[in-house]
N, C-alpha and C. Protein backbone atom coordinates (compact mmCIF):
# COMPACT_ATOMS: atom_id res chain seq x y z
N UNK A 1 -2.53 23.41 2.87
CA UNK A 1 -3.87 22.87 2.96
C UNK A 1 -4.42 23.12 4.35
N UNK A 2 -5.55 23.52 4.40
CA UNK A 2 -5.96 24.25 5.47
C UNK A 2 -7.30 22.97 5.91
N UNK A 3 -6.68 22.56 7.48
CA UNK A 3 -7.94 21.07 7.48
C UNK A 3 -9.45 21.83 7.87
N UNK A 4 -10.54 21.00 7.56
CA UNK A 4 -11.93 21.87 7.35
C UNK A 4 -12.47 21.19 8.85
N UNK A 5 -13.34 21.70 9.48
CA UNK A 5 -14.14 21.70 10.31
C UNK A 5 -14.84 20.39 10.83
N UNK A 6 -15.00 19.55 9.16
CA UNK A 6 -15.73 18.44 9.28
C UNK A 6 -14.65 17.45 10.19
N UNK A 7 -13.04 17.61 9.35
CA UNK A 7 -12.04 16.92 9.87
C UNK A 7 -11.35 16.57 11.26
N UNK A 8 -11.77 18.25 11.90
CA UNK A 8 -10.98 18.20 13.11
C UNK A 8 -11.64 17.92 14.00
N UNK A 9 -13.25 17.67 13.36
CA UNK A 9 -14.59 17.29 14.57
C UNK A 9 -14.27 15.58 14.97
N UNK A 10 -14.10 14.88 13.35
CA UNK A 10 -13.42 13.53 13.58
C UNK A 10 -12.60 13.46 14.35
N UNK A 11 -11.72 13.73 13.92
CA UNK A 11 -9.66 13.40 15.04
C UNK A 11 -10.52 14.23 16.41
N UNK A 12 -11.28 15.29 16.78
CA UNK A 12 -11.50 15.18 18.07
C UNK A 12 -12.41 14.27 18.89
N UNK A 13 -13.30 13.44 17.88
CA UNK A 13 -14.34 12.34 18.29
C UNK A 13 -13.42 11.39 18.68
N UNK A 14 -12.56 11.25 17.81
CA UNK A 14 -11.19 9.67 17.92
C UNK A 14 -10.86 9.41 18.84
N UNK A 15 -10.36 10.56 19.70
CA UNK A 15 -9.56 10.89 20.69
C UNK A 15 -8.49 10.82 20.57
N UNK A 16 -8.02 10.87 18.97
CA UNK A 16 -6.68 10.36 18.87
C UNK A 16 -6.39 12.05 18.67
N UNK A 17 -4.86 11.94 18.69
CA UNK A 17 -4.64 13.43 18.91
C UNK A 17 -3.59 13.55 17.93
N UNK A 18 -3.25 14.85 17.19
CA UNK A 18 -2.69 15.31 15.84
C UNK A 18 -1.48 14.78 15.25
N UNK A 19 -0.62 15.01 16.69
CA UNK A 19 0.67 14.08 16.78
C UNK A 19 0.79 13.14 16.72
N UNK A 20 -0.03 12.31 16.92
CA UNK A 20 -0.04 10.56 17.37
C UNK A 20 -0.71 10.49 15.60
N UNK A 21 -1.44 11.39 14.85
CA UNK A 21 -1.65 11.32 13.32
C UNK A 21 -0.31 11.08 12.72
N UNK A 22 0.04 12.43 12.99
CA UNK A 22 1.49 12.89 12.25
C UNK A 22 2.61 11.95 12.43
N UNK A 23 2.68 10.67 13.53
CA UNK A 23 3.55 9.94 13.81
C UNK A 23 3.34 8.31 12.76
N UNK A 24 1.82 8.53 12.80
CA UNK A 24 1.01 7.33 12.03
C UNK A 24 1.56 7.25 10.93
N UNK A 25 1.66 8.32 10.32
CA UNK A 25 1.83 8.61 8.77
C UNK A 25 2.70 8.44 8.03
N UNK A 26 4.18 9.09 9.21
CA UNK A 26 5.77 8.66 9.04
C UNK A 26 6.22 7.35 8.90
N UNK A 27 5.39 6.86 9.48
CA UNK A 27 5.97 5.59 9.30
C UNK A 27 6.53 5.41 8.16
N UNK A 28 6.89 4.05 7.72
CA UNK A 28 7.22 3.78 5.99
C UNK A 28 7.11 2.25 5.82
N UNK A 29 6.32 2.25 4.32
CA UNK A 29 6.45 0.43 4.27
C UNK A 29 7.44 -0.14 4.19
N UNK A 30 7.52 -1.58 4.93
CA UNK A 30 8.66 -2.12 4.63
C UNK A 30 9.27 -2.64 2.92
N UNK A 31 8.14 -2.27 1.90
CA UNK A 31 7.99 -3.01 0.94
C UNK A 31 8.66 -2.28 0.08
N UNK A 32 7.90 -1.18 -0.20
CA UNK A 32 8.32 0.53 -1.11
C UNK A 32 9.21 0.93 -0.54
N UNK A 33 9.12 1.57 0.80
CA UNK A 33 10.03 2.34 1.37
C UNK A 33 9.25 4.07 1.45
N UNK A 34 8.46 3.78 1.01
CA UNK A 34 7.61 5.22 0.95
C UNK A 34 6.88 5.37 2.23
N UNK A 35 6.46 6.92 2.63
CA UNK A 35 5.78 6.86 3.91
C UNK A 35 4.25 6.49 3.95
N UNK A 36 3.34 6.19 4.84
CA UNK A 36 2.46 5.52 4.86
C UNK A 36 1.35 6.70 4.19
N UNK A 37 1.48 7.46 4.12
CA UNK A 37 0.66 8.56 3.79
C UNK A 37 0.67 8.34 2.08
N UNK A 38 1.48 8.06 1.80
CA UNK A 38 1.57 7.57 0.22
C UNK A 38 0.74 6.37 -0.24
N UNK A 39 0.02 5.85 0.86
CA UNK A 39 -0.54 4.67 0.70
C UNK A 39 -2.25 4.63 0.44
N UNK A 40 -3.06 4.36 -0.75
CA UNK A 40 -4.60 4.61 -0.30
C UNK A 40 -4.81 3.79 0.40
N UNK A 41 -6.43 3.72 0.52
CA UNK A 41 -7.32 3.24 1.76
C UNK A 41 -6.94 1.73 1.24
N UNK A 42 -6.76 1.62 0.35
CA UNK A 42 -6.85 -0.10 0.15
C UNK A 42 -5.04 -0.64 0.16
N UNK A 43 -4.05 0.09 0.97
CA UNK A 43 -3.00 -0.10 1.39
C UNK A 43 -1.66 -0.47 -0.12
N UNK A 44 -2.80 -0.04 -1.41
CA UNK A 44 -1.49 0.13 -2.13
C UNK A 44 -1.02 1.55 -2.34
N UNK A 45 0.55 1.43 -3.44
CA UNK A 45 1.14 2.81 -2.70
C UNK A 45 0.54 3.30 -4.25
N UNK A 46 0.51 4.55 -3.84
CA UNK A 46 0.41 5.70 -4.98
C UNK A 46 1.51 6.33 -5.41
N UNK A 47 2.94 6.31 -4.78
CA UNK A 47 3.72 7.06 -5.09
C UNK A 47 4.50 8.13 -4.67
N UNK A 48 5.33 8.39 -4.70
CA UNK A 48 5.72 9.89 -4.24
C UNK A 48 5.84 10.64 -5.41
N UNK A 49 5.74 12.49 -5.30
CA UNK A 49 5.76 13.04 -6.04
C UNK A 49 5.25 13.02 -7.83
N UNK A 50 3.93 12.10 -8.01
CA UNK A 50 3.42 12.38 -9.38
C UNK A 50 3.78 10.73 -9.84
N UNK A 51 4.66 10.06 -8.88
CA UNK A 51 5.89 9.06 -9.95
C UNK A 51 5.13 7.80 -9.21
N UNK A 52 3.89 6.85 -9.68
CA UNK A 52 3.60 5.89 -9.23
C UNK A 52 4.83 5.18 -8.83
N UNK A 53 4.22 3.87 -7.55
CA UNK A 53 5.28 3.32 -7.18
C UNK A 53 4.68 1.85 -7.97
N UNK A 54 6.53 1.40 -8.48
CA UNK A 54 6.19 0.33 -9.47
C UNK A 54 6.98 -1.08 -8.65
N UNK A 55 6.80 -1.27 -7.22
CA UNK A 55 7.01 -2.44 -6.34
C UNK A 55 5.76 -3.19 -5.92
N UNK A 56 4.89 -2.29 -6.73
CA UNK A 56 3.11 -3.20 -6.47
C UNK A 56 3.03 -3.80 -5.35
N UNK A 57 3.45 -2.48 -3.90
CA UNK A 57 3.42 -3.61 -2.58
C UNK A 57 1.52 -3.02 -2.08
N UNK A 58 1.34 -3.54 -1.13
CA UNK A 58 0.02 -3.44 -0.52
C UNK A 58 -0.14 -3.87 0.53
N UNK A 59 -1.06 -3.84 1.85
CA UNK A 59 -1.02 -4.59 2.60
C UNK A 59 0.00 -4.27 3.78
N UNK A 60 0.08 -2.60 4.20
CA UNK A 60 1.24 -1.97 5.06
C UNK A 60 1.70 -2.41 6.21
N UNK A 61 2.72 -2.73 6.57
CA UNK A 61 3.66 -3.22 7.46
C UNK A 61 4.08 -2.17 8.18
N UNK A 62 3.84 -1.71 8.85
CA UNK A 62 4.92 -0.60 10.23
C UNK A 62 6.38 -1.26 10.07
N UNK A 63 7.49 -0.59 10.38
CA UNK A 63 8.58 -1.27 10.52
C UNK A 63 9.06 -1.32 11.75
């Protein structure tokens, strides 16, 4: 996936920088166990790989 123009104008407005993304993301809930990137905007998980997650957690915790 190739990020578009609109995207990298954001993360450069942020000031947050790619790595400090890429570190955000790794994280994992304490709940699922899945990484935070698995999570939508409204902090429940979607799943890994196709396979909803069925611990109905929400509400993400950093560990």
């Amino acid at each position: 996936m190739v990020m578009t123009d609109e995207t990298k104008s954001k993360i450069q407005a942020s000031g947050i920088t790619v790595a400090e993304l890429i570190f955000h993301f790794r994280e994992k809930c304490r709940v699922c166990g899945h990484h935070r990137i698995m999570h939508n905007e409204l902090g429940a998980c979607e799943g890994v790989m196709n396979k909803p997650c069925t611990l109905g957690c929400d509400g993400f915790e950093p560990e």
